[in-house]
Each structure stands twice: as structure tokens, then as C-alpha cells.
Protein backbone atom coordinates (compact mmCIF):
# COMPACT_ATOMS: atom_id res chain seq x y z
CA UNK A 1 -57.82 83.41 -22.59
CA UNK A 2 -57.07 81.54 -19.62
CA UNK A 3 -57.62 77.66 -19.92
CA UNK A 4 -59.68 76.07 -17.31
CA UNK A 5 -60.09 72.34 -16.18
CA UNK A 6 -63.09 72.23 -18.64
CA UNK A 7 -61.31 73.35 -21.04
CA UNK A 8 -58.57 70.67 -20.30
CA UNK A 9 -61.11 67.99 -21.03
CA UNK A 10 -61.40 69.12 -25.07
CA UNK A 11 -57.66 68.49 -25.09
CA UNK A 12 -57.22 65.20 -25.66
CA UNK A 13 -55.26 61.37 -22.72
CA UNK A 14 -53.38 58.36 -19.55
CA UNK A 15 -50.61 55.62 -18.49
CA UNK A 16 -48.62 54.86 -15.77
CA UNK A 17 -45.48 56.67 -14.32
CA UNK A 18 -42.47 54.20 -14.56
CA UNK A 19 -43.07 51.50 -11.38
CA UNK A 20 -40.74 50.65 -8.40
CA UNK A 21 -40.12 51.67 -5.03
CA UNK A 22 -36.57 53.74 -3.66
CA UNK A 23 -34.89 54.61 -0.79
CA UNK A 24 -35.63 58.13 0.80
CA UNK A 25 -32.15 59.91 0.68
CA UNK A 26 -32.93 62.82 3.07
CA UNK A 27 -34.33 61.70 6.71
CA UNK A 28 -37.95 62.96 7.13
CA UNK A 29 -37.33 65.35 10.47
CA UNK A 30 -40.64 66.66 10.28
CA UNK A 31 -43.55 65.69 8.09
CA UNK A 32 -44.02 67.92 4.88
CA UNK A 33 -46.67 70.26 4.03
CA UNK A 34 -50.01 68.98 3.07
CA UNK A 35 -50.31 68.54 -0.69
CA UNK A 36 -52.93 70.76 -0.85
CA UNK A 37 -50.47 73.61 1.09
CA UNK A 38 -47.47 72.47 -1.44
CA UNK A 39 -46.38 74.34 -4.63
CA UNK A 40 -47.93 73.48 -7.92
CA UNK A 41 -44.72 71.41 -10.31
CA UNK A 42 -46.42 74.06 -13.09
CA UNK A 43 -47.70 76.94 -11.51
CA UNK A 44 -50.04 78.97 -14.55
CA UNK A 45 -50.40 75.48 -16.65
CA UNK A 46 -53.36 75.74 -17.72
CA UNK A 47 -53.32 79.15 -19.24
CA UNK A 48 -50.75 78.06 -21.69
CA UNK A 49 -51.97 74.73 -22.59
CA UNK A 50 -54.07 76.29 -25.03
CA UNK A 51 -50.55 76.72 -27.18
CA UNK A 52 -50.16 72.64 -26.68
CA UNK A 53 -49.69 70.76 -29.79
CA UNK A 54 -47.34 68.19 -29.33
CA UNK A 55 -46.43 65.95 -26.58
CA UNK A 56 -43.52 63.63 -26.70
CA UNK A 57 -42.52 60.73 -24.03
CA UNK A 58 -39.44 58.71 -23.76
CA UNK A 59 -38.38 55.82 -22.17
CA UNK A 60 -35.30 53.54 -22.46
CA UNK A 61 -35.04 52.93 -26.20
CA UNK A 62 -39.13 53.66 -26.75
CA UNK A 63 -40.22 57.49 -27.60
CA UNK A 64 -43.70 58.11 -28.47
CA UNK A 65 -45.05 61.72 -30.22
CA UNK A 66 -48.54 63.08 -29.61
CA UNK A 67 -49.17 65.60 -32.25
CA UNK A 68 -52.66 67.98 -31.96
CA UNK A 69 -54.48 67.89 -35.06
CA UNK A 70 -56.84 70.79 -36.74
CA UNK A 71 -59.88 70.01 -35.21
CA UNK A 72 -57.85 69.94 -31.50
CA UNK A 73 -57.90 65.99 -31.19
CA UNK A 74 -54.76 64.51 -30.07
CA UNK A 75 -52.89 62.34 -32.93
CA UNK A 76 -50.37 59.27 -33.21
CA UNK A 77 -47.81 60.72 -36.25
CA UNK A 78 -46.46 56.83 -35.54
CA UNK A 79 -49.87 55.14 -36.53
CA UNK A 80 -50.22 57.20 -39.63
CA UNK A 81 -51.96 59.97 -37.59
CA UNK A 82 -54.75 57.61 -35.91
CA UNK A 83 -56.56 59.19 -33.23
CA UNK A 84 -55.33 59.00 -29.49
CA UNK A 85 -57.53 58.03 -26.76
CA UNK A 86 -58.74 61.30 -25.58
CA UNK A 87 -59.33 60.12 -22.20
CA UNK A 88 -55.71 59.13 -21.49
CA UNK A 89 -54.90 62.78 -23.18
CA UNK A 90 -56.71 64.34 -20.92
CA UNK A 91 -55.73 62.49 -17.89
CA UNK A 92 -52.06 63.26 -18.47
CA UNK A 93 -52.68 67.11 -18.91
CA UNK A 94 -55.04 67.45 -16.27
CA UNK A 95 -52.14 65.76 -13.57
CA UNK A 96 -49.74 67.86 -15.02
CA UNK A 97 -51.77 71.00 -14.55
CA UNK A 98 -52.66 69.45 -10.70
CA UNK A 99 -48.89 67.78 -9.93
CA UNK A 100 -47.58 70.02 -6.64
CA UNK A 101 -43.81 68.85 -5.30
CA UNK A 102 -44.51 68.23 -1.74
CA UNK A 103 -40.89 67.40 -0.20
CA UNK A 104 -37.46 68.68 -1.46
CA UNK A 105 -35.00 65.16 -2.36
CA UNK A 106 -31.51 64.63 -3.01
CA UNK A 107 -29.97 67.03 -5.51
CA UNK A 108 -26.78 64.83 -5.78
CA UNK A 109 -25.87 63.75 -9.23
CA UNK A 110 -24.58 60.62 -8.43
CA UNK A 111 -27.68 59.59 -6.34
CA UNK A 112 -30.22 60.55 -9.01
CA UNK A 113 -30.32 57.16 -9.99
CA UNK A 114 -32.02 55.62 -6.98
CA UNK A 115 -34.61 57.10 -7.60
CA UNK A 116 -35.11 56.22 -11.28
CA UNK A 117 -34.30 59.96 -12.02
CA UNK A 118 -30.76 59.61 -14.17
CA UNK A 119 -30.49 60.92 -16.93
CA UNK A 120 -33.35 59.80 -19.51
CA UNK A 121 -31.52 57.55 -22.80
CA UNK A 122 -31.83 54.12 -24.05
CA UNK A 123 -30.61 52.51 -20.94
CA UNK A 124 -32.22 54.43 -18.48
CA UNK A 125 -35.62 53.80 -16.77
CA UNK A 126 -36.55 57.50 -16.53
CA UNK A 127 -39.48 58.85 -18.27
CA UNK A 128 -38.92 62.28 -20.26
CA UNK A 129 -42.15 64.42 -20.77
CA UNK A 130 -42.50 67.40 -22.97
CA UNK A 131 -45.34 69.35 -24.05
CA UNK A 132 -44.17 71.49 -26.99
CA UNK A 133 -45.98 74.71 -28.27
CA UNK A 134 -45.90 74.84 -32.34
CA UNK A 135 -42.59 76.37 -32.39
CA UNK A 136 -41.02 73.77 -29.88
CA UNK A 137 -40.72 75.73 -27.24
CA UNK A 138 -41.45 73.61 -24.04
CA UNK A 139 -44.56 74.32 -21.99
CA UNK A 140 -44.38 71.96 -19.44
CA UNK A 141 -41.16 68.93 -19.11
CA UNK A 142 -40.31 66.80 -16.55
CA UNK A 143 -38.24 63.56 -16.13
CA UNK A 144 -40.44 61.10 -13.81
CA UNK A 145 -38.80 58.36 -11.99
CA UNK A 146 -40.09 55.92 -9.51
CA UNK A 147 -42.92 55.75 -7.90
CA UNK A 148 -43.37 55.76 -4.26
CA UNK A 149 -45.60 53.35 -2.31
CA UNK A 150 -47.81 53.96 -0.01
CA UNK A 151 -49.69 51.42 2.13
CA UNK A 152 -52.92 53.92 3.50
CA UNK A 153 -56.12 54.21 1.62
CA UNK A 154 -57.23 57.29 -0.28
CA UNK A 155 -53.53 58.51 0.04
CA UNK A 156 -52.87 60.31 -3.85
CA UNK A 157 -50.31 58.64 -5.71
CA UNK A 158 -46.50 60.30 -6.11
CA UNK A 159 -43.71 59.81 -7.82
CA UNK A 160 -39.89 60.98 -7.65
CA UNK A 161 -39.32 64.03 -10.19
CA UNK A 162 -36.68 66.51 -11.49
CA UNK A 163 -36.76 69.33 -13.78
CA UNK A 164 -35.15 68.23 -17.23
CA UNK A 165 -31.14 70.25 -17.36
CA UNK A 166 -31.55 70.41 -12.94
CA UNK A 167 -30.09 68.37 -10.22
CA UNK A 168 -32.36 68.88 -7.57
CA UNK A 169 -35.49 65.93 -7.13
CA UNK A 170 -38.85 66.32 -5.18
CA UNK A 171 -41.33 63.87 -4.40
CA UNK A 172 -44.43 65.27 -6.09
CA UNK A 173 -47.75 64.14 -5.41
CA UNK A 174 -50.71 63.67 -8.26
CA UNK A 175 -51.04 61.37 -11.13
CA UNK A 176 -48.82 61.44 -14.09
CA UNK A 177 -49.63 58.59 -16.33
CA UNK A 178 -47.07 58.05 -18.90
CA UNK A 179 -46.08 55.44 -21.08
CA UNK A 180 -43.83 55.51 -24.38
CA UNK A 181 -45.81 52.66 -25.92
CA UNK A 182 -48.35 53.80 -28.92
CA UNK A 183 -50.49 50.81 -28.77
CA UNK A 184 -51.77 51.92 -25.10
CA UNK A 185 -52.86 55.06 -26.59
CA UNK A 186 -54.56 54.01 -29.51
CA UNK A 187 -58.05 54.24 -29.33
CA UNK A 188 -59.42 50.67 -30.45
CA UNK A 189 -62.94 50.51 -30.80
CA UNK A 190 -64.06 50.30 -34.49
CA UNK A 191 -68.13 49.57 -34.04
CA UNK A 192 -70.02 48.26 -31.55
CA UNK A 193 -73.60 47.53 -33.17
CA UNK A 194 -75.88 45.21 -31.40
CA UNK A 195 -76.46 41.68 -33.09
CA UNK A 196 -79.87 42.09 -32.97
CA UNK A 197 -79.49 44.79 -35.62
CA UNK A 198 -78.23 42.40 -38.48
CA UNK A 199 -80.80 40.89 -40.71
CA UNK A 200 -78.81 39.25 -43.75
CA UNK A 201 -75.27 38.39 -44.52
CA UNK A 202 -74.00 37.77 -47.67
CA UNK A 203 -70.74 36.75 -47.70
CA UNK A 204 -68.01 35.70 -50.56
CA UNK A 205 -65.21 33.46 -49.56
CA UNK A 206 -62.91 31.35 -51.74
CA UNK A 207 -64.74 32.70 -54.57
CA UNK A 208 -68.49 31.42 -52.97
CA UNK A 209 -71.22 33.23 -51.86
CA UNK A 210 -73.37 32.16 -48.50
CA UNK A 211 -76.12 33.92 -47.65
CA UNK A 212 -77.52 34.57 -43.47
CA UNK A 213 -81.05 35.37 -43.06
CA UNK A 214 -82.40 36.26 -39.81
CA UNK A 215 -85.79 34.75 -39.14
CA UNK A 216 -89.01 36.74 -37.48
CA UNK A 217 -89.78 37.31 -34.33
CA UNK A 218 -87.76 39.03 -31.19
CA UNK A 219 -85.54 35.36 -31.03
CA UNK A 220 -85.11 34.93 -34.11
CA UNK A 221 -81.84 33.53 -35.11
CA UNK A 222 -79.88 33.99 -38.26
CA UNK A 223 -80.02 30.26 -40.78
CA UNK A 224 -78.84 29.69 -44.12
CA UNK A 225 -80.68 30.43 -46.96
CA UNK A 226 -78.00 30.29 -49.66
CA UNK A 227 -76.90 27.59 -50.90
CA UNK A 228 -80.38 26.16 -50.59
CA UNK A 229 -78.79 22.59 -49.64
CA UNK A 230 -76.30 23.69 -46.77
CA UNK A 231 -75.99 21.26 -44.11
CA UNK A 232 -76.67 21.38 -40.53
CA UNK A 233 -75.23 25.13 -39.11
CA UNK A 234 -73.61 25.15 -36.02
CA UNK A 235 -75.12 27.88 -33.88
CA UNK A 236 -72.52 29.14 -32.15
CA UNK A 237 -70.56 29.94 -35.29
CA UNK A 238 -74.04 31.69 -36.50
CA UNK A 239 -73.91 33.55 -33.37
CA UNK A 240 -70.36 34.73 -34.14
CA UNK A 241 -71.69 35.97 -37.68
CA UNK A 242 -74.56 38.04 -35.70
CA UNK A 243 -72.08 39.30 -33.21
CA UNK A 244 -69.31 40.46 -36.19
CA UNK A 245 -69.94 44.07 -35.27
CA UNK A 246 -70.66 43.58 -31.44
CA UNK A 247 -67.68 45.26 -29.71
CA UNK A 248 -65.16 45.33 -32.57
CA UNK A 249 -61.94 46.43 -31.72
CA UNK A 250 -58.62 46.63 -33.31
CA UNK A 251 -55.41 44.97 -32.44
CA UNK A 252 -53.36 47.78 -34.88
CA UNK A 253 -53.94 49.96 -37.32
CA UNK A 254 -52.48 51.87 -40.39
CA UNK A 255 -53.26 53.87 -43.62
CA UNK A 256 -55.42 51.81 -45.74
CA UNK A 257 -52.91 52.16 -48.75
CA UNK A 258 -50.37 50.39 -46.65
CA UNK A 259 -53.12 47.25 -45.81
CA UNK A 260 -50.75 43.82 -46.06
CA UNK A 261 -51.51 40.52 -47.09
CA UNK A 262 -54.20 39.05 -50.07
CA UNK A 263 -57.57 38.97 -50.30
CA UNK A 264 -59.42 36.64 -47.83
CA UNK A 265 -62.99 37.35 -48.30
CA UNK A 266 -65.99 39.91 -47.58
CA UNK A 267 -68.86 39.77 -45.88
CA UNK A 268 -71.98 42.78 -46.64
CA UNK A 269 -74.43 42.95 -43.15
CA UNK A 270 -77.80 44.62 -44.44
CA UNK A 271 -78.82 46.09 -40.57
CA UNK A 272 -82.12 47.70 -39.28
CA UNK A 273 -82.74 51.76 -40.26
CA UNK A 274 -80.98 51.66 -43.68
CA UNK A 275 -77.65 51.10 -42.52
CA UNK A 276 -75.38 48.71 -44.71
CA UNK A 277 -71.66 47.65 -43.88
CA UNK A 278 -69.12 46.04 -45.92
CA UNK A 279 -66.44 44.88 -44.40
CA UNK A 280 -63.40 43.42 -46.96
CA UNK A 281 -61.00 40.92 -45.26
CA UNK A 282 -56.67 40.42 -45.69
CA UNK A 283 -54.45 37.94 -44.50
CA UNK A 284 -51.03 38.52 -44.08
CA UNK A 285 -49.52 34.89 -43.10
CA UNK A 286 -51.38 34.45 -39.14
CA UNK A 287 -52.82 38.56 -39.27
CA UNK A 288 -56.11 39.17 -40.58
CA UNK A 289 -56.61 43.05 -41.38
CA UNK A 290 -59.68 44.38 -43.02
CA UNK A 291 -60.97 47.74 -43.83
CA UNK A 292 -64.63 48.58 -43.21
CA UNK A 293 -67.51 50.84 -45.26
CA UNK A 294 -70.89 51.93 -44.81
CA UNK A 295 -73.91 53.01 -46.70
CA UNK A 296 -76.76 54.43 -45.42
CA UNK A 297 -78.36 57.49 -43.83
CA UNK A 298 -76.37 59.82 -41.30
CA UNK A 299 -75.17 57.10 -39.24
CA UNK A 300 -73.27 55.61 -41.91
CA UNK A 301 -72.12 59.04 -42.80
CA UNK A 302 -70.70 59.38 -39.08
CA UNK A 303 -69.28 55.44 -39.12
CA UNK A 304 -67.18 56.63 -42.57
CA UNK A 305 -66.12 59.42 -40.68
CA UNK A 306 -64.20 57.18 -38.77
CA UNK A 307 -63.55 54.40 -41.21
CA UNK A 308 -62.54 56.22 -44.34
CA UNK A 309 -58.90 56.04 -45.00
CA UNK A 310 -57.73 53.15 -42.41
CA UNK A 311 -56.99 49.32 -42.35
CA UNK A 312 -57.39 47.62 -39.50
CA UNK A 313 -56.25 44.35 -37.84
CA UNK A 314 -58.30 42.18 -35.82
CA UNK A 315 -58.18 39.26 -34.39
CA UNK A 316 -57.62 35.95 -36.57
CA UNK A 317 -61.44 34.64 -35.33
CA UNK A 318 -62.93 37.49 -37.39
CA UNK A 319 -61.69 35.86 -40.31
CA UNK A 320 -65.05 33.39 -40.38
CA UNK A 321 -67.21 35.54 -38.36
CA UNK A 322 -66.78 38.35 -41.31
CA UNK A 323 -66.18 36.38 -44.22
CA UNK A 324 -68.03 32.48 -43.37
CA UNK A 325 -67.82 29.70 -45.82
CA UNK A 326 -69.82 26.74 -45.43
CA UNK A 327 -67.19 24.77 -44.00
CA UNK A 328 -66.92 27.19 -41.18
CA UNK A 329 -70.47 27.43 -40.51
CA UNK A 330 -71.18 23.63 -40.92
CA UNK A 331 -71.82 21.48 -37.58
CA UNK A 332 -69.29 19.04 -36.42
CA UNK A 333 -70.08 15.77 -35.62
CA UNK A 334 -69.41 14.39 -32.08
């Protein structure tokens, strides 16, 4: 069955085709068709994309796979088969499906190069993009080179392009983001539950347990209830404890069974509607990575979901925010 643009958007990603600016090598004697008048790069793309299931993109010395999992999202085989940003996914196949070559370039080997279109390998700025049916077969590829700037508002972006094994380039209009590096593709939020959700803390670190309660009221504010004779808290470090879940997001990520480093800590946050998450802290010399569990009703059924299976690292300030000691909590002087 034919594959329309809504159907693009259960697909799966975006990034950027390869920057710079290059020197027209035909002279413009008359001005080209109107993009919406010029041939699609992929005429009938969408009606195969339904056969997609891997993408691959290569850059200089970086290469990056895409592989489509069972349940259609888009995978990164690199980060131990961690989900892609679907967005960027879907950006990338939608241009592809909307890409139309609006004026004929040089087809001149030895000129290729100006504009970023040379052959792609490790010393070449060219992007190479594939997208592979389950046999290999290619269903769309393309080598992208520079992009070409334009100066007038609302004017669509374009880029120089060639068809991989062919000499002859075309400035193509539409958006091709494309980028070799994993990490842009990664999607990196891990929870984002509001502080005013937590209730208690309990936290072990360095073998001693501290215990956050939050007090009544819409304002209240977490305080220390264990040990009974803490000193002074500093608030803004309570605050951090509160605001542990608030927009988490990783920095990497891999299979839990490959999780570096030694233990660091743990902290358990008891939250409003039965929802309980323990999160159990790493450090691997500066890197903190922790992996992350809930217990609870549905929505710590659909947080696992996520979770289950993958360590994560975070930023080294999580460290006390997850996992606070007394000394970390305790207010400074001065």
C-alpha cells in the first residue's frame, strides 16, 4: 500500500546537510524552474519507504547506522540499540520524499569537489545517505555536499547533490538534515517529573542513610528528618534533591550490563499516586552513570518500559542531587 506523509511520521528523525558555500560552475542564463515545477530527487518515495529498515550516513571518518526495530521505531545498533529521536527520523525521510533538483550543475569529475560533492571517504567532506530495504537493496542514496546560501526570507534551503556511482550534480532544493554523529540522534530525556511530586528521599551514601521529608502545605519545602541532629540545610541543595527528576536527561547511554565505574550511592523518591523511583548511582573517575527503576501503578509500568535494560550517564551534579550526604546538604558558612 502506498505510503503517505502520515504515514512518514510513524517512521521514525533530523541534522544538518554538511555547511559551506561554493562557486556556481555553470552561468545562470535564465532563472530555473520554480521548485514547485522541478522534478522530485525520488520520484515514488514514499510508496517504498514502507520496505525502509536501515539508514546509514557517512562523513569523513564518522558513519552512523539507523536500524528499524520490530515495533517500527528507528534504532542506534552503535548505542546498544537505544532509541533514535523520532522527530529527526522523520524529518530526514520526509525531505527526502519532498527533495526536487531544481538546476542541472557541473558533471565534471574534477570539479565535483567545489562543491563538497567528491567522492565520500575519510578525507572527504561529502555526506553519503542510504536507505536500505532488509535485503540491502538501496531505496533512496544520495551524496550531499555544500550548502548554498541564500540571503531572502522564506527562500527553502538547498544543497549541492549527486547520485552515488554518477557524475552529473544538481542544486536541489528541500531539507536534508544529516549528520554522522550518534549522540545528535539519541533521544535524551530520561524523566521529567515535577518537584512538587516528591514527598521523601531516602538516600544511602558512603554507607549512611539521610532521610528528605517534604513538609504540608502547597510551599512546602523538603527538610531533614534523618539524622535527627543534622545541621543547618542549605536550600538550594534541597531544591536540587526536589528537582532530581525535573528534566533529566542523559549525556550517553549503554546496556546496563556494560554500566562502568563503582558504586556511589542511591537515592529512593516516594512521589504522589503510588509511584516510587530508585535511582542507583556509578562513578567512573569524573562520569557519574546510574540506572533508574520504578514501582508503582501503570505509570511506573510505562517509566520501566523505558528504563529496563539501560545505564545512563548524567551529569557529575546529579551525583548529590540523587545520592545527598550530609556534607552535601549542610549550609556553608559565609
Amino acid at each position: 500500500m502506498p505510503l503517505n506523509r502520515r504515514h512518514l511520521f510513524t517512521l521514525g528523525g533530523t541534522a544538518v546537510v554538511a555547511a559551506g558555500a561554493a562557486a556556481l560552475l555553470v552561468p545562470e542564463e535564465a532563472p530555473g524552474p520554480a521548485p514547485s515545477e522541478s522534478p522530485l530527487a525520488f520520484p515514488g518515495l514514499p510508496g517504498r519507504l514502507d520496505a525502509a529498515q536501515r539508514i546509514e550516513i557517512r562523513q569523513g571518518p564518522q558513519s552512523l547506522v539507523l536500524q528499524r526495530g520490530p515495533d517500527n521505531a528507528w534504532l542506534l545498533p552503535e548505542k546498544g540499540g537505544y532509541p533514535a529521536r523520532g522527530e529527526r527520523v522523520r524529518e530526514l525521510l520526509v525531505g527526502l520524499t519532498e527533495l526536487r533538483l531544481t538546476e542541472p550543475r557541473t558533471a565534471d569529475p574534477q570539479s565535483l569537489a567545489r562543491l563538497g560533492l567528491e567522492e565520500p571517504g575519510p578525507t572527504s567532506t561529502a555526506v553519503l545517505l542510504r536507505v536500505l530495504d532488509g535485503a540491502g537493496t538501496p531505496i533512496a542514496a544520495l551524496v550531499i555536499g555544500r550548502r548554498r546560501t541564500r540571503t531572502q526570507g522564506g527562500v527553502p534551503e538547498s544543497a549541492y547533490v549527486r547520485r552515488p556511482g554518477e557524475n552529473q550534480s544538481w542544486l536541489a532544493e528541500g531539507r536534508i538534515p544529516v549528520d554522522a554523529d550518534a549522540q545528535l540522534w539519541i533521544d535524551r530525556e530520561i524523566a521529567n517529573l515535577p518537584e512538587e511530586r516528591v514527598r521523601r528521599v531516602i538516600a544511602v551514601r558512603d554507607g549512611r542513610t539521610v532521610e528528605l521529608l517534604r513538609e504540608e502545605g502547597p510551599d512546602g519545602r523538603l527538610r531533614i528528618v534523618l539524622p535527627g541532629d543534622a545541621p543547618a540545610a542549605d536550600e538550594v541543595s534541597l531544591d536540587e534533591v526536589g528537582r532530581a527528576l525535573e528534566g533529566l536527561t542523559l549525556l550517553d547511554v549503554r546496556p546496563e550490563a556494560q554500566i562502568p565505574g563503582q558504586p556511589a550511592g542511591e537515592g529512593r523518591f516516594i512521589l504522589t499516586d503510588n509511584l516510587t523511583i530508585t535511582a542507583r548511582l556509578r562513578q567512573d573517575g569524573g562520569n557519574v552513570w546510574m540506572t533508574i527503576a520504578a514501582t508503582g501503578d501503570e505509570e511506573a509500568a510505562r517509566l520501566n518500559a523505558r528504563w529496563r535494560g539501560w545505564a545512563y550517564q548524567v551529569g557529575t551534579w546529579k551525583l548529590p542531587a540523587f545520592a545527598p550526604s550530609i556534607e552535601t546538604l549542610r549550609k556553608r558558612e559565609g
